[in-house]
N, C-alpha and C. Protein backbone atom coordinates (compact mmCIF):
# COMPACT_ATOMS: atom_id res chain seq x y z
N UNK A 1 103.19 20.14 51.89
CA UNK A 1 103.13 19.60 50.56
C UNK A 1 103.15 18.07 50.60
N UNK A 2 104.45 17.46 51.71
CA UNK A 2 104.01 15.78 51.65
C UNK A 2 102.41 15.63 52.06
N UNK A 3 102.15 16.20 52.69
CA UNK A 3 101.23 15.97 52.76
C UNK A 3 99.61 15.38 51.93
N UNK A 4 99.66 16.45 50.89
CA UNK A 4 98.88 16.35 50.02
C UNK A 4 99.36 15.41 49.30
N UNK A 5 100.27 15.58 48.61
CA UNK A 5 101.74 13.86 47.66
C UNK A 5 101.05 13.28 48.48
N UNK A 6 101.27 12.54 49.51
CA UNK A 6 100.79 11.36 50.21
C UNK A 6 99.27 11.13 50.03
N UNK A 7 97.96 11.85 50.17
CA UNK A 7 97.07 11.80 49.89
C UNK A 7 96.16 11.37 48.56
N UNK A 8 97.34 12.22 47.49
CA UNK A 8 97.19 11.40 46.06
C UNK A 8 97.81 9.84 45.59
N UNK A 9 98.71 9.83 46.66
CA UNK A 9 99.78 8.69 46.51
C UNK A 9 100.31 8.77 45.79
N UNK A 10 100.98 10.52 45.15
CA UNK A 10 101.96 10.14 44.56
C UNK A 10 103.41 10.34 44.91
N UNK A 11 104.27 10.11 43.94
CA UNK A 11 105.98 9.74 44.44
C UNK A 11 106.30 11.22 44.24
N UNK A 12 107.40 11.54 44.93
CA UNK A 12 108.44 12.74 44.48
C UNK A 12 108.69 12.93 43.01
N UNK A 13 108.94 11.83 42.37
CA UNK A 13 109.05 11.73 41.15
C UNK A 13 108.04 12.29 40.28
N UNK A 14 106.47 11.79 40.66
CA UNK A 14 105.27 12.19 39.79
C UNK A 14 105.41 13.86 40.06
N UNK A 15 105.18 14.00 41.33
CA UNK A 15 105.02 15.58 41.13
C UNK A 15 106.06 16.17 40.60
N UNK A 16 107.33 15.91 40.84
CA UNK A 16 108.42 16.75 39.77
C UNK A 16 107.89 16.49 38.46
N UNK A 17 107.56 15.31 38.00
CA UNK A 17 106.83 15.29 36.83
C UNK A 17 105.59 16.22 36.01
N UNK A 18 105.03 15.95 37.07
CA UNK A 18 103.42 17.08 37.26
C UNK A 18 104.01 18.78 37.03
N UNK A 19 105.02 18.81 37.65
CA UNK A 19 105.75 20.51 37.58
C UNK A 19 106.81 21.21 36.94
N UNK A 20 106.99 19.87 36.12
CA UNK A 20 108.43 20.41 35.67
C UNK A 20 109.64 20.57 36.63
N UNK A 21 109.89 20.14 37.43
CA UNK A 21 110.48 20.40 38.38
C UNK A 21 111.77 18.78 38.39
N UNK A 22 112.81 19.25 39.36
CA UNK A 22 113.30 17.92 39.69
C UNK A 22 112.91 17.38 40.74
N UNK A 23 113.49 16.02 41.28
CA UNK A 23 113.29 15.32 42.41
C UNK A 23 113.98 15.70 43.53
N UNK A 24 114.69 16.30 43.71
CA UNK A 24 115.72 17.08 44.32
C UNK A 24 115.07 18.54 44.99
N UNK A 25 114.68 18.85 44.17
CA UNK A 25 113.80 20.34 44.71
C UNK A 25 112.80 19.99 45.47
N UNK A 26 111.73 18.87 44.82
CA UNK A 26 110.63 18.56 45.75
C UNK A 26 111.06 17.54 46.94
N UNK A 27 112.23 17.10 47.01
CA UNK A 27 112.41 16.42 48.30
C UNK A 27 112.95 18.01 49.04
N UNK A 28 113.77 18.76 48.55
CA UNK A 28 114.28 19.83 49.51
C UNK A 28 112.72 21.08 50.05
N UNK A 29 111.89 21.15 49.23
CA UNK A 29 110.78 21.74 48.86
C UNK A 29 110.12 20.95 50.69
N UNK A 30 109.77 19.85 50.50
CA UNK A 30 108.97 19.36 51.32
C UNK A 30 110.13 19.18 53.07
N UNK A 31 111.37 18.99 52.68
CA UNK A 31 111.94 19.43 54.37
C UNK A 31 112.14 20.48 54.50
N UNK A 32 111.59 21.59 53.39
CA UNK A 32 112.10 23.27 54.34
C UNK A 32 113.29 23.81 54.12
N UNK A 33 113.96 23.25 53.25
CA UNK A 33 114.94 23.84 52.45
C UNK A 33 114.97 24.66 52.12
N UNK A 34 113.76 24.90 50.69
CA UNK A 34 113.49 25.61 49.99
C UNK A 34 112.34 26.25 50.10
N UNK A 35 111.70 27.77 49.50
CA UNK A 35 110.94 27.99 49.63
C UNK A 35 110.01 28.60 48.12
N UNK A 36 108.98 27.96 47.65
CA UNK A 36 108.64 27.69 46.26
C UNK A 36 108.43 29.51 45.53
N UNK A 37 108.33 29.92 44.63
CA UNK A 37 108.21 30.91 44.31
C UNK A 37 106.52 30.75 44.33
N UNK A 38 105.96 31.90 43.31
CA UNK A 38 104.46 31.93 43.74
C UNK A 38 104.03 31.03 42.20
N UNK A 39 104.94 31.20 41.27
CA UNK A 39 104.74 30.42 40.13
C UNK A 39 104.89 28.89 40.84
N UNK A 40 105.95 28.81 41.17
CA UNK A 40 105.79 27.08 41.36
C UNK A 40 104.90 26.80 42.36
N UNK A 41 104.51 27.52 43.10
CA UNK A 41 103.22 27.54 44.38
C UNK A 41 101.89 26.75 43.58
N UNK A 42 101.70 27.74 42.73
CA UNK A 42 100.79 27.24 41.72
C UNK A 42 100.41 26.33 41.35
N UNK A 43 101.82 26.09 40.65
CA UNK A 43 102.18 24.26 39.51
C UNK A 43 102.12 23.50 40.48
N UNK A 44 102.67 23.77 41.70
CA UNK A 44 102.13 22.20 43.17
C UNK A 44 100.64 22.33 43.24
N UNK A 45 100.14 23.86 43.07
CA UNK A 45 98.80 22.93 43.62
C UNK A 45 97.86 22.73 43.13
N UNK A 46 98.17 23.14 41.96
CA UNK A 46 97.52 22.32 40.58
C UNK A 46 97.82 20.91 40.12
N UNK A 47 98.99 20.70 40.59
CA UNK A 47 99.25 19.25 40.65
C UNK A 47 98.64 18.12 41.27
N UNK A 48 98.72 18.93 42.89
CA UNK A 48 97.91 17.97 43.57
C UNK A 48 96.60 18.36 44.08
N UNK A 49 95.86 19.31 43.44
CA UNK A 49 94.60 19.27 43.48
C UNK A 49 94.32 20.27 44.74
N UNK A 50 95.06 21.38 44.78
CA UNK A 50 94.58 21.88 46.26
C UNK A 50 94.60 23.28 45.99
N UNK A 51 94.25 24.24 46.76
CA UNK A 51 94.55 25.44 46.28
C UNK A 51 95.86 26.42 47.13
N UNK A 52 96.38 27.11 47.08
CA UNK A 52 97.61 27.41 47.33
C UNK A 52 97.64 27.68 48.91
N UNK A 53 96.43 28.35 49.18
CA UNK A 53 96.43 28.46 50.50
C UNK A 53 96.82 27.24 51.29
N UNK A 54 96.10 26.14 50.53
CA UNK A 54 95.88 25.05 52.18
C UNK A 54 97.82 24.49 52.37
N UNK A 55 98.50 25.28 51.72
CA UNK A 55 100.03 24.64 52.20
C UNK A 55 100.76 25.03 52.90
N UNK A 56 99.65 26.21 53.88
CA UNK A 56 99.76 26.73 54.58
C UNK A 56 99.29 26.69 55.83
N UNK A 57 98.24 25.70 56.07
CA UNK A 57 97.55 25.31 57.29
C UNK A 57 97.74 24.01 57.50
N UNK A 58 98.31 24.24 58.90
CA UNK A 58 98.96 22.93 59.72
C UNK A 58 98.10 21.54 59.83
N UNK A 59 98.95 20.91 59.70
CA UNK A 59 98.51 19.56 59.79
C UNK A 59 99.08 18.73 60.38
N UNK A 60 98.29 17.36 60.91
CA UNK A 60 98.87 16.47 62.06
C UNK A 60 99.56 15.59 60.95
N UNK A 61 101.14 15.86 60.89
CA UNK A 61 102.05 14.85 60.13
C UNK A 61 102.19 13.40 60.89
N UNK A 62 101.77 13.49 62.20
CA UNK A 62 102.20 12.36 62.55
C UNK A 62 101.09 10.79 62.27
N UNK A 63 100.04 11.50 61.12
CA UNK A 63 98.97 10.20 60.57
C UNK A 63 100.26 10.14 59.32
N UNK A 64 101.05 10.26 58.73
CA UNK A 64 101.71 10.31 57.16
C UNK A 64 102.75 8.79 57.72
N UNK A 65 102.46 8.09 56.73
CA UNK A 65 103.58 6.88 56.65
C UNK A 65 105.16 7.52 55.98
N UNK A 66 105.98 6.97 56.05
CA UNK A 66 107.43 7.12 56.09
C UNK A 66 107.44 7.55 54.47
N UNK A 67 106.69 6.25 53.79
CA UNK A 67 106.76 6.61 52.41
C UNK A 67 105.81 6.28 51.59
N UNK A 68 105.91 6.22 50.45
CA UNK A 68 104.26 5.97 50.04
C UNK A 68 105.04 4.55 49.35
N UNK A 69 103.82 3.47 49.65
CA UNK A 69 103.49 2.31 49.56
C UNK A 69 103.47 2.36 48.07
N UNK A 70 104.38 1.94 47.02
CA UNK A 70 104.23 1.75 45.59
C UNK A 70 103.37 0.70 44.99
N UNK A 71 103.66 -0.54 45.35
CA UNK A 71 102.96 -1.91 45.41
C UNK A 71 101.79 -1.71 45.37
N UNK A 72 101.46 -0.72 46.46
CA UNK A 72 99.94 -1.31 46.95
C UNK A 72 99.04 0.33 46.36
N UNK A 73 99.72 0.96 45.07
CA UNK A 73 98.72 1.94 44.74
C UNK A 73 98.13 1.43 43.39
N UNK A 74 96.81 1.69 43.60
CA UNK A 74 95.55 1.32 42.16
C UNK A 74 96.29 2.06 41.04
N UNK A 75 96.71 2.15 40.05
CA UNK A 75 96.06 3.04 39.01
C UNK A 75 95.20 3.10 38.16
């Protein structure tokens, strides 16, 4: 899921925003804490534009910066 967040550039914040959700869930959500129901599966990946499957196929985390760069995003 950071994954994709990072790709849109957005914050923990937007997507709890985007889902109804808190900031708290999607930080626990994205270290493996938690594990999303199929409803909130959804609302993430409608959020960030993906379809439910791909949050499921591995990816090289080690291109992802620490955090997303606020300053330096367009809107």
């Amino acid at each position: 899921m950071k994954y994709f967040r990072f790709r849109k550039k957005y914050t923990q914040e937007k997507v709890a925003e985007l889902t109804g959700t808190s900031v708290t869930y999607i930080s626990q959500l994205e270290l493996g804490h938690h594990t999303p129901s199929f409803d909130k599966l959804e609302l993430l990946s409608k959020a960030l534009g993906v379809e439910p499957f791909e949050f499921f196929v591995k990816r090289d985390f080690k291109k992802l910066p620490q955090r997303v760069d606020m300053i330096n995003i367009a809107e």
